[in-house]
N, C-alpha and C. Protein backbone atom coordinates (compact mmCIF):
# COMPACT_ATOMS: atom_id res chain seq x y z
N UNK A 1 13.25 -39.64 -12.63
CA UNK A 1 13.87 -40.22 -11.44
C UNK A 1 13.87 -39.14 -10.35
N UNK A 2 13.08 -39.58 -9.40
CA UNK A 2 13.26 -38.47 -7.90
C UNK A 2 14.81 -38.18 -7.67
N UNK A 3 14.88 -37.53 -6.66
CA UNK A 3 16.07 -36.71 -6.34
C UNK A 3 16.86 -37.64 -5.49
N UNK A 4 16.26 -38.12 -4.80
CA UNK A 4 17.15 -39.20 -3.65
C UNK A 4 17.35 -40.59 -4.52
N UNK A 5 17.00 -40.79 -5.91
CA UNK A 5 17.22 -41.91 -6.33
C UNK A 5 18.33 -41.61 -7.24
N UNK A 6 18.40 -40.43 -7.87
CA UNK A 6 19.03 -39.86 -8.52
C UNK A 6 20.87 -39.86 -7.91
N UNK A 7 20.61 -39.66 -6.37
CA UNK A 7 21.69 -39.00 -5.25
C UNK A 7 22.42 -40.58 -5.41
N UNK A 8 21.44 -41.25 -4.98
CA UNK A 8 21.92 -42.75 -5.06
C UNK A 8 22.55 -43.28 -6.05
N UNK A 9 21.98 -43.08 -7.24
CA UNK A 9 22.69 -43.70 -8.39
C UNK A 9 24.37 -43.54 -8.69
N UNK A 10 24.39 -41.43 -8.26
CA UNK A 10 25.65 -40.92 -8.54
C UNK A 10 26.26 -41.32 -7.90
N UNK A 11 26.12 -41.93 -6.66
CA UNK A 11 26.95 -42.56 -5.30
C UNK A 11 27.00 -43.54 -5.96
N UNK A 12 26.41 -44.66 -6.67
CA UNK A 12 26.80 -46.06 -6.51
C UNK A 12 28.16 -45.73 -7.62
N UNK A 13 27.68 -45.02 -9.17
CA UNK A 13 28.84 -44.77 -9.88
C UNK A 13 29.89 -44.50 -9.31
N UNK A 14 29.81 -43.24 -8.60
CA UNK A 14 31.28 -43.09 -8.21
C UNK A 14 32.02 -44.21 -7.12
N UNK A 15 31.23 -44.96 -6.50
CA UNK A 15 31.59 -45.83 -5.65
C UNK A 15 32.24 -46.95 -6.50
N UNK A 16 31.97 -47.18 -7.51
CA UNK A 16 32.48 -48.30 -8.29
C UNK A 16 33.50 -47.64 -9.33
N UNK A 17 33.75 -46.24 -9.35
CA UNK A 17 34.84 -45.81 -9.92
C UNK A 17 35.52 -45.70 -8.60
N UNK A 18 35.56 -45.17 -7.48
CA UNK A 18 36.91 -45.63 -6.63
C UNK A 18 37.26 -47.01 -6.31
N UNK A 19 35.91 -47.83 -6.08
CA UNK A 19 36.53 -49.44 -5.73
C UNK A 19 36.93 -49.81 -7.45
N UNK A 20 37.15 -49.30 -8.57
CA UNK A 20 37.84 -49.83 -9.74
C UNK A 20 39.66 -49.16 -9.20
N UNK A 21 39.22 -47.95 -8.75
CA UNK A 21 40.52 -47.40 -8.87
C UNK A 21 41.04 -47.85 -7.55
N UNK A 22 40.94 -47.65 -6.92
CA UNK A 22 41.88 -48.87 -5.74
C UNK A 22 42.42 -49.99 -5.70
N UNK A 23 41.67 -50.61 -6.56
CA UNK A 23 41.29 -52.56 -7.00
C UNK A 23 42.76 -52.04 -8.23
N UNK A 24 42.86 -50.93 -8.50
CA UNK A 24 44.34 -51.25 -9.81
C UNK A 24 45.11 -50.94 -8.70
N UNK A 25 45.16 -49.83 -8.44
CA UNK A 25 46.44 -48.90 -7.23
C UNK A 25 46.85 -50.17 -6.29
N UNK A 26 46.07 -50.92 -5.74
CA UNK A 26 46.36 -51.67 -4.38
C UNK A 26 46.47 -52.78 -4.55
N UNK A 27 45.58 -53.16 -5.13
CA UNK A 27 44.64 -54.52 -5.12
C UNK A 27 43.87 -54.81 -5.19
N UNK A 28 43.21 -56.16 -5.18
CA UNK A 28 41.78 -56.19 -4.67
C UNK A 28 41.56 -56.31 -3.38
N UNK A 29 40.44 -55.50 -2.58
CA UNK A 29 39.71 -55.70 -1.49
C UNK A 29 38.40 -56.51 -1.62
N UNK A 30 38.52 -57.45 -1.12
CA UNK A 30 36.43 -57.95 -1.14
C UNK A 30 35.53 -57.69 -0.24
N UNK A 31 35.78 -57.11 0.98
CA UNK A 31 35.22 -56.21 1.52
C UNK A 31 34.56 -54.90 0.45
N UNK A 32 35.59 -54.22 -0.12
CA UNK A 32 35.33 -52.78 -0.75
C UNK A 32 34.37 -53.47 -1.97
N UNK A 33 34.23 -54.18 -2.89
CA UNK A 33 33.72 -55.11 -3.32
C UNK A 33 32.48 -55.08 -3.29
N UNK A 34 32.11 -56.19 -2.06
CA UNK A 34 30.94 -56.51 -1.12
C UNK A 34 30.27 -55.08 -0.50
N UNK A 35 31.00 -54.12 -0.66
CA UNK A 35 30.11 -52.71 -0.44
C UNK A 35 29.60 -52.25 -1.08
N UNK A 36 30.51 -52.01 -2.42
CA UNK A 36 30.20 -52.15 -3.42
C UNK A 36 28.52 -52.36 -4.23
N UNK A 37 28.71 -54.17 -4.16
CA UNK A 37 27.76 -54.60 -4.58
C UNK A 37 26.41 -54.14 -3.47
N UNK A 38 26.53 -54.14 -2.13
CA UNK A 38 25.19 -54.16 -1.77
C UNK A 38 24.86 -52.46 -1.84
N UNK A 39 25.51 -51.32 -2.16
CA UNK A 39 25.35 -50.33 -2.59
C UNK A 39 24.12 -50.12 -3.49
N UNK A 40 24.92 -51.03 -4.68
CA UNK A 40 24.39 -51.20 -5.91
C UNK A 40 22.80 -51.47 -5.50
N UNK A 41 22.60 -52.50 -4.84
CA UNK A 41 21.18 -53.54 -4.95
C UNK A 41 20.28 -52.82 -3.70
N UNK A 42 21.12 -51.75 -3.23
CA UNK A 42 19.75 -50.67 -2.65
C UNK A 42 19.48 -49.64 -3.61
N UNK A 43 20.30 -49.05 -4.37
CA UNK A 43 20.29 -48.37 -5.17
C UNK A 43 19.04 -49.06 -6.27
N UNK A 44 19.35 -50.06 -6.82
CA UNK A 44 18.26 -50.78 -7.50
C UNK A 44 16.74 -51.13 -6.96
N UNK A 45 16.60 -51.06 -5.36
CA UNK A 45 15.29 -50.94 -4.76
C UNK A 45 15.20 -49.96 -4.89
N UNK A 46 15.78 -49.12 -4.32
CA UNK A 46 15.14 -47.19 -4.32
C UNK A 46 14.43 -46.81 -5.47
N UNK A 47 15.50 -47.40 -6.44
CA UNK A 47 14.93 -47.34 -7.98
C UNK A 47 13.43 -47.73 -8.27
N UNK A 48 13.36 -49.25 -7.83
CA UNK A 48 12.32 -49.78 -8.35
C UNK A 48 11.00 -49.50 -7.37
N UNK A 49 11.27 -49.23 -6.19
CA UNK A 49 10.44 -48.53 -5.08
C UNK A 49 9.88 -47.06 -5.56
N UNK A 50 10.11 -45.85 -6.44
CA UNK A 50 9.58 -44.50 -6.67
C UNK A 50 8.24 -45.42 -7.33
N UNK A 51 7.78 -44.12 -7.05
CA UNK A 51 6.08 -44.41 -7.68
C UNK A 51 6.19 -44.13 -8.82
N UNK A 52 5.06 -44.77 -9.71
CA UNK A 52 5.17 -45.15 -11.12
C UNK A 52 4.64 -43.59 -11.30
């Protein structure tokens, strides 16, 4: 895995360990959520975008 896909991945994890940990502390946001998820589904192009 390249380096900027790599950068991405650790971002989406930790992004979904603070929107878990907020989502207990607060509540839920679906905004934070919806960031969340589309985080995720660039993270999953970047992914599937590196050259074979």
């Amino acid at each position: 895995m390249p380096g900027s896909a790599r950068t991405m991945a650790v971002m989406t994890v930790g992004g979904l360990v603070v929107a878990t940990a907020y989502t207990v502390a607060l509540g839920s946001n679906g905004w934070l959520w919806f960031s969340w998820v589309v985080l995720a589904l660039v993270t999953i192009g970047v992914v599937a975008a590196r050259p074979a």
